[in-house]
N, C-alpha and C. Protein backbone atom coordinates (compact mmCIF):
# COMPACT_ATOMS: atom_id res chain seq x y z
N UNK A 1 -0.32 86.73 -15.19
CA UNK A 1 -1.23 85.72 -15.72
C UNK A 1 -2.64 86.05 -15.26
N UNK A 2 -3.36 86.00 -15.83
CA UNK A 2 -4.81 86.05 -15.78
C UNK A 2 -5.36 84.99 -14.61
N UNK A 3 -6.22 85.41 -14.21
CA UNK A 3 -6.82 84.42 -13.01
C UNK A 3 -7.49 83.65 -13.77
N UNK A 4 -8.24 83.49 -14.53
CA UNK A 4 -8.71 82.63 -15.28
C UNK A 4 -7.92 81.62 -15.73
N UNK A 5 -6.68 81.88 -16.34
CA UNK A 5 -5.52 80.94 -16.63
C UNK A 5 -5.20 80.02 -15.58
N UNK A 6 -4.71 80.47 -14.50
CA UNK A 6 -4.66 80.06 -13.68
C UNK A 6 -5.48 79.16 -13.07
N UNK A 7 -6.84 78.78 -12.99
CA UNK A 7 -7.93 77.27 -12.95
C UNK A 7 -7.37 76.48 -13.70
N UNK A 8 -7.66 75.46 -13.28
CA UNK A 8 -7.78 74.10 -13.84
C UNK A 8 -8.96 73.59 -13.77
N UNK A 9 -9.23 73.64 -15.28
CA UNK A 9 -10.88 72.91 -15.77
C UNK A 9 -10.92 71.38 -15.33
N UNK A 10 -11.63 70.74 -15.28
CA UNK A 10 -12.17 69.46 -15.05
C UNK A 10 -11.90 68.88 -16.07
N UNK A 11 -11.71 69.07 -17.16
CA UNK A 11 -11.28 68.64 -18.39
C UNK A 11 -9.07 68.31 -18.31
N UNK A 12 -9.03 69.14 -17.68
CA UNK A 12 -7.44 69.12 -17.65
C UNK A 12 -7.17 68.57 -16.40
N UNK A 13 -7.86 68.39 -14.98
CA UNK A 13 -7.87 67.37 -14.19
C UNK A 13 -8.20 65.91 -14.80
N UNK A 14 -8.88 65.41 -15.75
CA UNK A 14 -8.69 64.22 -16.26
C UNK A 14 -7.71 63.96 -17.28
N UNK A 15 -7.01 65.11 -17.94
CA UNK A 15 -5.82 65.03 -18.88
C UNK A 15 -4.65 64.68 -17.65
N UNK A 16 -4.31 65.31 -16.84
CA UNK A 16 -3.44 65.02 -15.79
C UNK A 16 -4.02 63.53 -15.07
N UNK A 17 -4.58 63.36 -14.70
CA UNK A 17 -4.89 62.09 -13.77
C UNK A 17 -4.48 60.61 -15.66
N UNK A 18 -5.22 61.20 -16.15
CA UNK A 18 -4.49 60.33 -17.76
C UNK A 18 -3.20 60.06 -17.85
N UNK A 19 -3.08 60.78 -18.04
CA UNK A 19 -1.01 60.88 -17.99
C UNK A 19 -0.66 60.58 -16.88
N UNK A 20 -0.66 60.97 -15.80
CA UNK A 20 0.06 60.08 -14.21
C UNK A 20 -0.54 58.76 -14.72
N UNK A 21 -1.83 58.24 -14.47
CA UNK A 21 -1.69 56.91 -14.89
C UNK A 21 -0.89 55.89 -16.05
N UNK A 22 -1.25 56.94 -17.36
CA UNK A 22 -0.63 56.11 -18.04
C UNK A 22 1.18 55.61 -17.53
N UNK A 23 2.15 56.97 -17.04
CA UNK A 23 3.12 56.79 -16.69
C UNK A 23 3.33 56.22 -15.53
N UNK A 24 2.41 55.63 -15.04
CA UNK A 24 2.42 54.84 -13.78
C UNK A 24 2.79 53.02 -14.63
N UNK A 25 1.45 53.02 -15.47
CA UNK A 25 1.23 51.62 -15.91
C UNK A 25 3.13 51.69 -16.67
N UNK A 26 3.22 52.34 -17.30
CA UNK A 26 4.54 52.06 -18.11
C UNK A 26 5.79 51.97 -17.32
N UNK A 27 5.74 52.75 -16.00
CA UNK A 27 6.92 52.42 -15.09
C UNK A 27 6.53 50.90 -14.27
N UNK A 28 5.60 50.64 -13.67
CA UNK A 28 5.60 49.12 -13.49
C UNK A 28 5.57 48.12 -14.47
N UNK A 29 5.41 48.25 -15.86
CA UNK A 29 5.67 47.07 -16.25
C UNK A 29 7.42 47.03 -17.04
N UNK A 30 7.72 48.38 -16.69
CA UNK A 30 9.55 48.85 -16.97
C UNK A 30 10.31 48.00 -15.72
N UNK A 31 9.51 48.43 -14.27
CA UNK A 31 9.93 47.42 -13.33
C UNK A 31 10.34 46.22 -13.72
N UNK A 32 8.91 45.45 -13.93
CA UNK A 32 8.62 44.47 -14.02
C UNK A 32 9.74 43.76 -15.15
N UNK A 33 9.57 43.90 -16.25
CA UNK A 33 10.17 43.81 -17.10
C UNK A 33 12.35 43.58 -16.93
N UNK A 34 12.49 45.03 -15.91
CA UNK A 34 14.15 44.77 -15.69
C UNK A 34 14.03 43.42 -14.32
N UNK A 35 12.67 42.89 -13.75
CA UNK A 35 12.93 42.35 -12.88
C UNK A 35 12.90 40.85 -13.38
N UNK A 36 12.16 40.62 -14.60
CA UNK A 36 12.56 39.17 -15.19
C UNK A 36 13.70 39.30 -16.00
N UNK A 37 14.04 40.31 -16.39
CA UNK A 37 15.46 40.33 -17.14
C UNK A 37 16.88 40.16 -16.28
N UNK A 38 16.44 39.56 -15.00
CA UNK A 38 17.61 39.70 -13.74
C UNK A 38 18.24 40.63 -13.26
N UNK A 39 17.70 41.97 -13.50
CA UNK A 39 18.50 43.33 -13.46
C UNK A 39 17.35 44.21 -12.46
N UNK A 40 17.57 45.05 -11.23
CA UNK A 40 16.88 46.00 -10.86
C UNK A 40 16.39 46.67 -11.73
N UNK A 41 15.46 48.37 -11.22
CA UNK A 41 14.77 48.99 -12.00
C UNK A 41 16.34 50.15 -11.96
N UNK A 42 17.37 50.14 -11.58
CA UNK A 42 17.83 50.99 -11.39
C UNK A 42 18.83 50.47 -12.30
N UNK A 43 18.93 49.63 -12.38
CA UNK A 43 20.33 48.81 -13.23
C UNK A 43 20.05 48.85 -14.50
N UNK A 44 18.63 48.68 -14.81
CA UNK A 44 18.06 48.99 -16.29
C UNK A 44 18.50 50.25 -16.51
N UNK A 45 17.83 51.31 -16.13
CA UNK A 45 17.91 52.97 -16.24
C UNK A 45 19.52 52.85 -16.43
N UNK A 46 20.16 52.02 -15.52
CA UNK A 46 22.00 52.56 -16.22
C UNK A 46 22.26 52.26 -17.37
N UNK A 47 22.15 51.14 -17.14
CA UNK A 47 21.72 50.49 -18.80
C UNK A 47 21.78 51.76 -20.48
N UNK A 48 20.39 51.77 -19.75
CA UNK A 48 19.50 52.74 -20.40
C UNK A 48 20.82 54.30 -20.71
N UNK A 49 21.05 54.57 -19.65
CA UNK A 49 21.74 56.15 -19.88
C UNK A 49 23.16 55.81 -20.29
N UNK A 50 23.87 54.47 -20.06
CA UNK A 50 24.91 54.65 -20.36
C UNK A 50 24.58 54.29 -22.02
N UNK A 51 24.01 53.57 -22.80
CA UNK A 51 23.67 53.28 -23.87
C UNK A 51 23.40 54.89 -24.76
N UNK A 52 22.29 55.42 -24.37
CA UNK A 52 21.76 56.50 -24.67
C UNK A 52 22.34 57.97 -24.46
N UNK A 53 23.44 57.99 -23.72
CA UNK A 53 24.43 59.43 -23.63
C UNK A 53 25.49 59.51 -24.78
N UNK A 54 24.72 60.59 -25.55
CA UNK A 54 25.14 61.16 -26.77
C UNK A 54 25.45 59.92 -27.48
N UNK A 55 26.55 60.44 -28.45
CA UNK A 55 27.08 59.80 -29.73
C UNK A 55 27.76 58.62 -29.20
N UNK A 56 28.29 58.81 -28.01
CA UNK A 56 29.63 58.24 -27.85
C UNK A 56 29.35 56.70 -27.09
N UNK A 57 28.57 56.54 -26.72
CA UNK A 57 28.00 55.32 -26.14
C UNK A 57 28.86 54.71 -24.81
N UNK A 58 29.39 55.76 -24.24
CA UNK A 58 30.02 55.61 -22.78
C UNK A 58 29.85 57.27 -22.25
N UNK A 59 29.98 57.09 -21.17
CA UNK A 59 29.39 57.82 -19.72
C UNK A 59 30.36 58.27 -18.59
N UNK A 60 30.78 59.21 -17.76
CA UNK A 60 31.39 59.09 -16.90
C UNK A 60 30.58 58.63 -15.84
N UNK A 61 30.93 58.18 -14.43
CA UNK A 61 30.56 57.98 -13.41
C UNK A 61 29.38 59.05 -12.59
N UNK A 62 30.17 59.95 -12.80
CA UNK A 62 28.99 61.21 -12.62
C UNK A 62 28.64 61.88 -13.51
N UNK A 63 28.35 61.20 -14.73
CA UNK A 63 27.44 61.89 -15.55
C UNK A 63 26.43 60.65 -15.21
N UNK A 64 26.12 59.90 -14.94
CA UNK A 64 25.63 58.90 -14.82
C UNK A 64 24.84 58.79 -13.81
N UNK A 65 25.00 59.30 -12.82
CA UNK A 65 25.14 59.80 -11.39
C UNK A 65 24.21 61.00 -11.60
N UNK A 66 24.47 61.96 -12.45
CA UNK A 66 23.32 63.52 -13.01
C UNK A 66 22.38 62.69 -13.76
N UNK A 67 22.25 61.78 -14.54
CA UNK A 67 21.05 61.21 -15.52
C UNK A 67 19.70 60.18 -14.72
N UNK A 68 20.88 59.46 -13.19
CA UNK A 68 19.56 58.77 -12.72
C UNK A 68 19.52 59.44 -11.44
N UNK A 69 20.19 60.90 -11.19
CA UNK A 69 19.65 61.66 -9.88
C UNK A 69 20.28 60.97 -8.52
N UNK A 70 21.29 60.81 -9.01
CA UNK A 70 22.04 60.20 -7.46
C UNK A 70 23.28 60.92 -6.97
N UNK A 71 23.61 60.56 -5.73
CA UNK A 71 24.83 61.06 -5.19
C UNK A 71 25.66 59.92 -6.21
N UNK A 72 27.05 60.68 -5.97
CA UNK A 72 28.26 60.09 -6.93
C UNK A 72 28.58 58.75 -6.14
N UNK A 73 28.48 58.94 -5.03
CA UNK A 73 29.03 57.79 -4.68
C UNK A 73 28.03 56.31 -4.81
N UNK A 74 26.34 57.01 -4.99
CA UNK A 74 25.58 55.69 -5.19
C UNK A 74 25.61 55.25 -6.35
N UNK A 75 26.26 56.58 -7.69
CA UNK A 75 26.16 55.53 -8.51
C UNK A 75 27.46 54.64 -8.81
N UNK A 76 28.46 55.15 -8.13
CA UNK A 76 30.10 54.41 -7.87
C UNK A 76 29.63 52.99 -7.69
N UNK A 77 28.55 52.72 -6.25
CA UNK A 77 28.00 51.42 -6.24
C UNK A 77 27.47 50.73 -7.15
N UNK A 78 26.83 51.49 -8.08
CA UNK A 78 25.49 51.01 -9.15
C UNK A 78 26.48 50.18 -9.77
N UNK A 79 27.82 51.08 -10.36
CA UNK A 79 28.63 50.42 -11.81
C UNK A 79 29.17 49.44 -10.69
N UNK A 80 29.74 49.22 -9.68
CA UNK A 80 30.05 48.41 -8.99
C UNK A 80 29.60 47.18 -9.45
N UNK A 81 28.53 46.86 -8.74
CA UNK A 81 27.60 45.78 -9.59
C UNK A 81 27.31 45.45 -10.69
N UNK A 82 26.88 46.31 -11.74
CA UNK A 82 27.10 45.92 -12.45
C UNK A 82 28.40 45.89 -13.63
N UNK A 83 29.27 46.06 -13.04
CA UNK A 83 30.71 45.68 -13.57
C UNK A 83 30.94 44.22 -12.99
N UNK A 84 30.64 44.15 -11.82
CA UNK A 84 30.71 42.00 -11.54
C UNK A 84 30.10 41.37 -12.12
N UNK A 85 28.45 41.75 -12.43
CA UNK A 85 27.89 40.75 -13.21
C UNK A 85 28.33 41.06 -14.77
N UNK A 86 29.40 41.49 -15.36
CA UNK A 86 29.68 41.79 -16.48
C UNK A 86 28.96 42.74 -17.66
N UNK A 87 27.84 43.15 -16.71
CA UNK A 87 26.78 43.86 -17.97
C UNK A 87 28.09 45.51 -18.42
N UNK A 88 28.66 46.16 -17.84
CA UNK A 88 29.32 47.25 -18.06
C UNK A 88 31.27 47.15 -18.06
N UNK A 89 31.87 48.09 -18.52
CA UNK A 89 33.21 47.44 -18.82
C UNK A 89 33.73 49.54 -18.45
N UNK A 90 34.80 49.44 -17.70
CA UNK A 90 35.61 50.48 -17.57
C UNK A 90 36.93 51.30 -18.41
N UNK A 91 36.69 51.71 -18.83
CA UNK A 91 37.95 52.44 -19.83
C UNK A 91 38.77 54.00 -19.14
N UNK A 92 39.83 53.61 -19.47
CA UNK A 92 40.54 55.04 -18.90
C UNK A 92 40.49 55.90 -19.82
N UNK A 93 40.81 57.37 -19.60
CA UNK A 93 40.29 58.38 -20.56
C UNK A 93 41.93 58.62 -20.92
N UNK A 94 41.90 58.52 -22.34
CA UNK A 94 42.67 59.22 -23.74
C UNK A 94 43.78 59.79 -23.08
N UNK A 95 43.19 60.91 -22.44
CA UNK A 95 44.11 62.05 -22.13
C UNK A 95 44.56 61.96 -20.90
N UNK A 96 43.43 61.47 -19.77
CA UNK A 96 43.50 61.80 -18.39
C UNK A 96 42.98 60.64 -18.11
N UNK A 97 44.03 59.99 -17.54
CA UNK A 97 43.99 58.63 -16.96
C UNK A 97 42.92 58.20 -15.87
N UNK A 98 42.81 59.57 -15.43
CA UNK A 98 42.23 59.74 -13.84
C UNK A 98 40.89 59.78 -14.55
N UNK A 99 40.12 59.81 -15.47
CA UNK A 99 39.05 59.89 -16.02
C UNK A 99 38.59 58.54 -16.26
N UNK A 100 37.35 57.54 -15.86
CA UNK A 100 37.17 56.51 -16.14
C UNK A 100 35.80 57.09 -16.67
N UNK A 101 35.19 56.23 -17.91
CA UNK A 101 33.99 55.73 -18.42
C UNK A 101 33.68 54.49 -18.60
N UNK A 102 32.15 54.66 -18.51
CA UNK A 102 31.29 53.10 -18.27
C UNK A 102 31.01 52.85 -19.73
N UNK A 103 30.76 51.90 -20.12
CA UNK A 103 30.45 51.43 -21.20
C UNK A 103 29.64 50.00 -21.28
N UNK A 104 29.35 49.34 -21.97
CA UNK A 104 28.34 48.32 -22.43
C UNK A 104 28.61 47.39 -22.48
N UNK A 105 28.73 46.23 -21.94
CA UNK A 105 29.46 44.94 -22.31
C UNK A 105 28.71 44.70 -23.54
N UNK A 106 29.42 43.26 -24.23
CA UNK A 106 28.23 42.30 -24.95
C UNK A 106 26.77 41.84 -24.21
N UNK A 107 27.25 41.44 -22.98
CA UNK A 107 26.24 41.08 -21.78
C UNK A 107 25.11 42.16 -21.68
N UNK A 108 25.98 43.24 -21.39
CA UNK A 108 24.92 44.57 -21.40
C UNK A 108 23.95 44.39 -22.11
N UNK A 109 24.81 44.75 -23.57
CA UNK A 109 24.14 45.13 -25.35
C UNK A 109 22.89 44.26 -25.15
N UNK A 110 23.53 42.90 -24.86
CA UNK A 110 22.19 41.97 -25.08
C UNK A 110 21.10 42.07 -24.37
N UNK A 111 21.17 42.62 -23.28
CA UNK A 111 20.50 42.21 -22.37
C UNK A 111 19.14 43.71 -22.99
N UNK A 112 19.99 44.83 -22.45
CA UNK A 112 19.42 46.07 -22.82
C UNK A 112 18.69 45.97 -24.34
N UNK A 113 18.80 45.03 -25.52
CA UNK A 113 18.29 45.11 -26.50
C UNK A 113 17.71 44.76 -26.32
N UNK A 114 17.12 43.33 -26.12
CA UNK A 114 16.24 43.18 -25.51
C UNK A 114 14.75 43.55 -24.78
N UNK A 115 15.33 44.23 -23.54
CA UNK A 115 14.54 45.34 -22.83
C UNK A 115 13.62 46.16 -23.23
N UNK A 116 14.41 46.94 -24.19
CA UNK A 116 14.60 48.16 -25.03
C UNK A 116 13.25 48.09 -26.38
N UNK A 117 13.34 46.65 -26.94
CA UNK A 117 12.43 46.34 -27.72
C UNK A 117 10.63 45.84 -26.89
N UNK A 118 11.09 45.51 -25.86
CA UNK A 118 9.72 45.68 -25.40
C UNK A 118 9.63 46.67 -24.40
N UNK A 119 10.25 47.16 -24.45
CA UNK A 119 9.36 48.75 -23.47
C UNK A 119 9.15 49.51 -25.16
N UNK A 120 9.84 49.46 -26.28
CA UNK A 120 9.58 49.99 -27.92
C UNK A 120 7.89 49.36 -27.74
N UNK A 121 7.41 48.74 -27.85
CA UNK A 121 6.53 47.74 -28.14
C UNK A 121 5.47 48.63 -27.01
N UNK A 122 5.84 48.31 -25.52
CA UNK A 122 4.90 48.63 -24.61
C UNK A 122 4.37 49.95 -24.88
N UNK A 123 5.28 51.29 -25.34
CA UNK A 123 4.99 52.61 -26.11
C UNK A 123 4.13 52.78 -27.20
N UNK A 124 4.39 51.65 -27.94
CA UNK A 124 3.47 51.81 -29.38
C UNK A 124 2.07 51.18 -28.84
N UNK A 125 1.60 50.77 -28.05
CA UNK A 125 0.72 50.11 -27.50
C UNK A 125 0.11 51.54 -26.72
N UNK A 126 0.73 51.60 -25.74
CA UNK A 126 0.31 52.70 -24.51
C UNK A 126 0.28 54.53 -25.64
N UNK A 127 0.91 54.64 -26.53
CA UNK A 127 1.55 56.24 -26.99
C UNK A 127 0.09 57.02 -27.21
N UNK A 128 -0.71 56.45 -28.33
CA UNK A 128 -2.20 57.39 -28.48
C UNK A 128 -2.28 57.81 -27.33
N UNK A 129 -2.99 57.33 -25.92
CA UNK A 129 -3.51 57.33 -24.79
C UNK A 129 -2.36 58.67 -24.54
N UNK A 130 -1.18 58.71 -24.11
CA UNK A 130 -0.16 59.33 -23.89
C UNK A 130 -0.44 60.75 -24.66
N UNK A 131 -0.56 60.28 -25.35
CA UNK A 131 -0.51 61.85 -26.89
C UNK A 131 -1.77 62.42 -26.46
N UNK A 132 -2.72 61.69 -26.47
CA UNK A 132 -4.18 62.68 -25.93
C UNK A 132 -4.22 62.93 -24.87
N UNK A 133 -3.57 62.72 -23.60
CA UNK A 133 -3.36 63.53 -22.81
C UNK A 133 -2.40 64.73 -22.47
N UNK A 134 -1.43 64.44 -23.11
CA UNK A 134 -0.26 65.59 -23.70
C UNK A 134 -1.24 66.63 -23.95
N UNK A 135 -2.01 66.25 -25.41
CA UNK A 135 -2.10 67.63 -26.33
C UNK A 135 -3.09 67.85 -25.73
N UNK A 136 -4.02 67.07 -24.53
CA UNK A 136 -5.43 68.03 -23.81
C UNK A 136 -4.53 68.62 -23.00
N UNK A 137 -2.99 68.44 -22.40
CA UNK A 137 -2.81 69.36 -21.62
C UNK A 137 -1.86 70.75 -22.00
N UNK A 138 -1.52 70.46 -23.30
CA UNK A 138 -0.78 71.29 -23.90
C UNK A 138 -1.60 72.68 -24.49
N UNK A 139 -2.96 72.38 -25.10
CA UNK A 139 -3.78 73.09 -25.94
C UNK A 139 -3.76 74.71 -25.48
């Protein structure tokens, strides 16, 4: 790589400081948001990945566990909880019994739709800002 490449213009120090902020403002009001919805920021994100992994709309334990970056056993706790408060529901696998997946309650569905439509909302609001700092840092 060229040494020249290698600087960072003053122009792309405010494309970066853009984008950390903007993804700052959108993770606190994601907080915020799973925290009036009665749910942690972490319980959302399960939410979130067990909803959103592939076609199938259930998850194993440690795939779940690889999507929000945890040891297996913290997210064993995560579905824990939220399997009492009813938001998630356990199924044995087809073939291999020993295989459990998480899945969505009604409780979930609702809750996460919800959510889901205003962090939709908070994006279409926040995305320009987002995009022009992308493509000043992409160019």
């Amino acid at each position: 790589m060229a040494a020249n490449k290698s600087r960072i213009s003053k122009e792309e120090y405010e494309f970066l400081a853009e984008f950390r902020w903007s993804l700052r403002k959108f993770l606190r009001f994601s907080e915020t948001a799973a925290r009036r919805a009665g749910l942690t920021p972490q319980q959302h994100q399960a939410l979130l990945a067990i909803k959103g992994f592939r076609a199938l709309g259930r998850i194993t334990v440690g795939e779940l566990a690889e999507r929000l970056l945890l040891a297996h056993h913290s997210a064993v706790g995560l579905t824990d909880r939220l399997a009492a408060r009813g938001f998630v529901k356990r199924l044995s696998g087809e073939n291999d019994r020993r295989l459990v997946y998480l899945e969505l309650s009604a409780r979930g569905e609702g809750v996460l739709e919800k959510l889901s439509a205003a962090h939709r909302e908070q994006l279409r609001r926040i995305g320009p800002r987002v995009l022009r700092s992308l493509t000043g840092l992409t160019k």
